[in-house]
N, C-alpha and C. Protein backbone atom coordinates (compact mmCIF):
# COMPACT_ATOMS: atom_id res chain seq x y z
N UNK A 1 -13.43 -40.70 -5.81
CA UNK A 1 -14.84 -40.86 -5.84
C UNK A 1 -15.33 -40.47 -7.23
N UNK A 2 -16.05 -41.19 -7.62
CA UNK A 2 -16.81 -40.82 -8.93
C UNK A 2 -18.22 -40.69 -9.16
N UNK A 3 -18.32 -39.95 -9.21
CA UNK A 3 -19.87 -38.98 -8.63
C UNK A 3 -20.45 -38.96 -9.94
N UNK A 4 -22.06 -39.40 -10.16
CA UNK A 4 -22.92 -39.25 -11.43
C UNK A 4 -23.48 -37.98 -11.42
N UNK A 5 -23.94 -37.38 -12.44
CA UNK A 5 -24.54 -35.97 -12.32
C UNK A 5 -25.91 -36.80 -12.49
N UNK A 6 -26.10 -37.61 -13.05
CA UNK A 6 -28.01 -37.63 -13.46
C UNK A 6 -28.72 -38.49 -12.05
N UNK A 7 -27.31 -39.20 -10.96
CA UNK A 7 -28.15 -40.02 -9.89
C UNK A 7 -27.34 -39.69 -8.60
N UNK A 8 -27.51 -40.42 -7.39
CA UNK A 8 -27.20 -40.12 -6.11
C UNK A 8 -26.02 -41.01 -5.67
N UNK A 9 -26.09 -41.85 -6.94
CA UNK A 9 -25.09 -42.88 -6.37
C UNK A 9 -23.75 -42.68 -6.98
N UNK A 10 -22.90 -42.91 -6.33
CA UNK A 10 -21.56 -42.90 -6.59
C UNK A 10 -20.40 -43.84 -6.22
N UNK A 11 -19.31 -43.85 -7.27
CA UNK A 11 -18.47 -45.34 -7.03
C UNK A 11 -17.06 -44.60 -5.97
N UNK A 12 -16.81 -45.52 -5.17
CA UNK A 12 -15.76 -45.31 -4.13
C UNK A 12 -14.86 -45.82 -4.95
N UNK A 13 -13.35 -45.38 -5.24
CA UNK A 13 -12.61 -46.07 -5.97
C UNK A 13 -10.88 -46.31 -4.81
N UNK A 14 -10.39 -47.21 -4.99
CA UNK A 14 -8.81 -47.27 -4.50
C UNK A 14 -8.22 -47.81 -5.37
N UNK A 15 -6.68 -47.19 -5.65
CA UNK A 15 -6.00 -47.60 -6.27
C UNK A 15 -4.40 -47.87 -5.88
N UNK A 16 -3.86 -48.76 -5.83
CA UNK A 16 -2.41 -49.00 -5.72
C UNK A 16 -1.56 -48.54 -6.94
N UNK A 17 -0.89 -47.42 -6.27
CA UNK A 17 -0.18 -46.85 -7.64
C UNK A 17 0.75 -47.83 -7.69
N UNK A 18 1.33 -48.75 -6.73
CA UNK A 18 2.86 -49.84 -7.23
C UNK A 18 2.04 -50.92 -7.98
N UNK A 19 1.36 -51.31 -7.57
CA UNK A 19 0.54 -52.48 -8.15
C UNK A 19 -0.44 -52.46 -9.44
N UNK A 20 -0.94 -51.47 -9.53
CA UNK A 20 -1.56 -50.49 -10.39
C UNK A 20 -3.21 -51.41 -10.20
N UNK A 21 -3.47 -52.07 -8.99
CA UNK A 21 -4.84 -52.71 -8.80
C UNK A 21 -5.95 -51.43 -8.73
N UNK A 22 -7.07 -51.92 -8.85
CA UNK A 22 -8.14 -50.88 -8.63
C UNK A 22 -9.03 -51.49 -7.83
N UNK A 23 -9.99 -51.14 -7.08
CA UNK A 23 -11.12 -51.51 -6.25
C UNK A 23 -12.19 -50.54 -6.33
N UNK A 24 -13.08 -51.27 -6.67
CA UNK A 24 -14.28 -50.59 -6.73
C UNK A 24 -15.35 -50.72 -5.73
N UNK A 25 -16.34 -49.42 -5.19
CA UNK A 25 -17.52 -50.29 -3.75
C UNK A 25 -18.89 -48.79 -4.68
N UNK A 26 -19.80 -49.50 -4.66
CA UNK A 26 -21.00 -48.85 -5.33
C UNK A 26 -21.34 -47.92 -3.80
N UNK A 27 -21.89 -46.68 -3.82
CA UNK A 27 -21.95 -45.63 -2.53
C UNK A 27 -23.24 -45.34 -2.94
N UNK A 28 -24.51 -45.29 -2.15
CA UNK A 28 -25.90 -44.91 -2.45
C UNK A 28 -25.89 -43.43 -2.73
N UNK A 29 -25.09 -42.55 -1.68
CA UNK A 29 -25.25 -41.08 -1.21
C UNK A 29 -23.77 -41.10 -1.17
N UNK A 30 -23.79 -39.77 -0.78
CA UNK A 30 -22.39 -38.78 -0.78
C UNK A 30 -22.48 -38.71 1.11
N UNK A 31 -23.15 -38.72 1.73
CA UNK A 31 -22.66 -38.65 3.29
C UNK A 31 -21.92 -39.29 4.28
N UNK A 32 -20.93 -38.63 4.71
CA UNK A 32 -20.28 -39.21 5.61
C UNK A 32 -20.21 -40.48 6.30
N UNK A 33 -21.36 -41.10 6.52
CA UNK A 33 -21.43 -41.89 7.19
C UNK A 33 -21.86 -43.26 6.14
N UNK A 34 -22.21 -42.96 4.94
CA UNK A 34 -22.30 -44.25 4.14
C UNK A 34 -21.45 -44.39 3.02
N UNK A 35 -20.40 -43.24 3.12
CA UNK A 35 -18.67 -43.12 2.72
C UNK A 35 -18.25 -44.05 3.46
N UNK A 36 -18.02 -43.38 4.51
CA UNK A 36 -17.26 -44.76 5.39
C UNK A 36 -17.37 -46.17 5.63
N UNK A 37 -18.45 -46.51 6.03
CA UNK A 37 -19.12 -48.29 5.96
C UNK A 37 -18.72 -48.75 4.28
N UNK A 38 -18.87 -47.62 3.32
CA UNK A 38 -18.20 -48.22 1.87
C UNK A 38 -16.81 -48.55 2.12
N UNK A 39 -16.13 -47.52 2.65
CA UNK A 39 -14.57 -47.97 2.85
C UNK A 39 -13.93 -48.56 3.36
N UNK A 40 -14.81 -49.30 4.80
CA UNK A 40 -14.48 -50.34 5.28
C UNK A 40 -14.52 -51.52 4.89
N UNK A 41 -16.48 -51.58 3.94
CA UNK A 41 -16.43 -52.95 3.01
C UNK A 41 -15.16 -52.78 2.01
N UNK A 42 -14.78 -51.81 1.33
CA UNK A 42 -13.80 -52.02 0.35
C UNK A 42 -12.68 -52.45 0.59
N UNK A 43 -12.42 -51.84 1.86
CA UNK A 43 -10.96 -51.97 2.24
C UNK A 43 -10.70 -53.45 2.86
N UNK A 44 -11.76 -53.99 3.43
CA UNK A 44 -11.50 -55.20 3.73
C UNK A 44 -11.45 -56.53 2.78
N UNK A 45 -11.45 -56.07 1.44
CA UNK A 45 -11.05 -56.86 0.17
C UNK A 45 -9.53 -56.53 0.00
N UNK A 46 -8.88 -55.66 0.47
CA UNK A 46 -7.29 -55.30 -0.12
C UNK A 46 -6.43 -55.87 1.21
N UNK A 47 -5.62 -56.75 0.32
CA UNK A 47 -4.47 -57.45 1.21
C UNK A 47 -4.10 -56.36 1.99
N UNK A 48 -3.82 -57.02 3.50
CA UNK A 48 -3.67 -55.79 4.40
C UNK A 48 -1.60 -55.37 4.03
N UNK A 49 -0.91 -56.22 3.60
CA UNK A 49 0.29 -55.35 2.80
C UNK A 49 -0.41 -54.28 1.92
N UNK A 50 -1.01 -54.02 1.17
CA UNK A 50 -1.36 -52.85 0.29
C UNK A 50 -2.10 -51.64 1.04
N UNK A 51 -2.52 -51.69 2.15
CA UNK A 51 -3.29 -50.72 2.48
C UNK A 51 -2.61 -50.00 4.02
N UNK A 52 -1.32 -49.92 3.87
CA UNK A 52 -0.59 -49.34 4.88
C UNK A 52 -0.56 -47.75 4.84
N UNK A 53 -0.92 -47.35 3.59
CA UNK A 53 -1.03 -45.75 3.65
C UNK A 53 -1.99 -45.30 2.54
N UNK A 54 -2.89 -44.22 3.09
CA UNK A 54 -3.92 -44.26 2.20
C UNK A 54 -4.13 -42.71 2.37
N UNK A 55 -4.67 -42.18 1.07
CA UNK A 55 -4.88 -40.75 1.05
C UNK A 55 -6.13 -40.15 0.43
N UNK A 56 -6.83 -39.95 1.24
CA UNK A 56 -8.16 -39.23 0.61
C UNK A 56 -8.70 -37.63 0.17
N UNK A 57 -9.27 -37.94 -0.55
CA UNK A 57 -9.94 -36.17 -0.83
C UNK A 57 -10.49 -35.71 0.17
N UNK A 58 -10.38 -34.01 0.31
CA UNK A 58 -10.71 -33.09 1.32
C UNK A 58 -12.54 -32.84 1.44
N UNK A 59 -13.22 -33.78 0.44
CA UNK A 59 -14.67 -33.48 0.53
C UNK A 59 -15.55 -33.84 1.59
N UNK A 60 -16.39 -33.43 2.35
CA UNK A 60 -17.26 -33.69 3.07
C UNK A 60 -18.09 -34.88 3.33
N UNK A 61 -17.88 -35.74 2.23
CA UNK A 61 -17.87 -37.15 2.00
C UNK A 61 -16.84 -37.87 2.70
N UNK A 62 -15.78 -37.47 2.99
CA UNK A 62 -14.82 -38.02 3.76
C UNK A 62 -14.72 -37.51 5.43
N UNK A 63 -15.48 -37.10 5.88
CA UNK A 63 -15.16 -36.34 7.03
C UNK A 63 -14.92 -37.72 8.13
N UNK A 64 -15.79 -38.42 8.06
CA UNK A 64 -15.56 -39.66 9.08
C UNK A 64 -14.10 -40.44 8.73
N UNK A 65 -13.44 -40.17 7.93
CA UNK A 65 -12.39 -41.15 7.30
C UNK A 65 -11.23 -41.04 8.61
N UNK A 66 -11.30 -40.21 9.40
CA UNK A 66 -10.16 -40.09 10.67
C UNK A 66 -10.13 -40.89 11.31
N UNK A 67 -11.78 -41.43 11.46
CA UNK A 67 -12.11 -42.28 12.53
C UNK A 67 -11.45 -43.97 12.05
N UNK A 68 -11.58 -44.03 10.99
CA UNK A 68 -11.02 -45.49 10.38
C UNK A 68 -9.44 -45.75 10.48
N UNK A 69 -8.83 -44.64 10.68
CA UNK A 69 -7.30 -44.96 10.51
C UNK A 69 -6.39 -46.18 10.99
N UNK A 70 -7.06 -46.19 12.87
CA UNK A 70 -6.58 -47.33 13.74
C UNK A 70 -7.37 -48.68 13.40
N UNK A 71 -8.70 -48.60 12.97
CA UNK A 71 -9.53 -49.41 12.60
C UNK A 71 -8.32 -50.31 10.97
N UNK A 72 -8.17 -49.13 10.29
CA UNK A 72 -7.71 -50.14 8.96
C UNK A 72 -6.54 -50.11 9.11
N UNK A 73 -5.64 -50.17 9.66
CA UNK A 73 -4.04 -50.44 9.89
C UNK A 73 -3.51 -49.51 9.14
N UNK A 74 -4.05 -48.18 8.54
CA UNK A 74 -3.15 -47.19 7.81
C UNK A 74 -2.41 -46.27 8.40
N UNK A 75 -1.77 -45.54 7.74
CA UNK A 75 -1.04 -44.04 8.02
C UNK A 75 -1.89 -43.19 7.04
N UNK A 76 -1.98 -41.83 7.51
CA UNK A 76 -2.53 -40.76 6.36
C UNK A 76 -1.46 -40.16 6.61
């Protein structure tokens, strides 16, 4: 996540370390719940081969991310 100090908005980022692709999704807020709807739009741009295991930060911004696991075909 890449968080602005001067605004509210922040960029969701994924990256394939084999592939070395990046994905980017623009985030209005930092809350839970408009983290997630970002990561679903994002994630549903990445070939579902690339997104078999995925690992997120421990921030409070991620708290809903459990709920997506069966939803996006991953492993954490």
């Amino acid at each position: 996540m890449i968080v602005c100090s001067q605004s509210k908005q922040s960029i969701l980022s994924v990256r394939d370390r084999k592939t070395r692709h990046t994905w980017l999704e623009f985030v209005d807020n930092l809350e839970a719940q408009t983290v997630r709807q970002a990561i679903i739009k994002l994630v549903q741009r990445i070939p579902p081969s690339l997104r078999r295991t995925c690992t997120f930060d421990r921030g409070s911004e991620f708290a809903e991310v459990h709920q997506l696991q069966s939803f996006l075909g991953v492993v954490n």
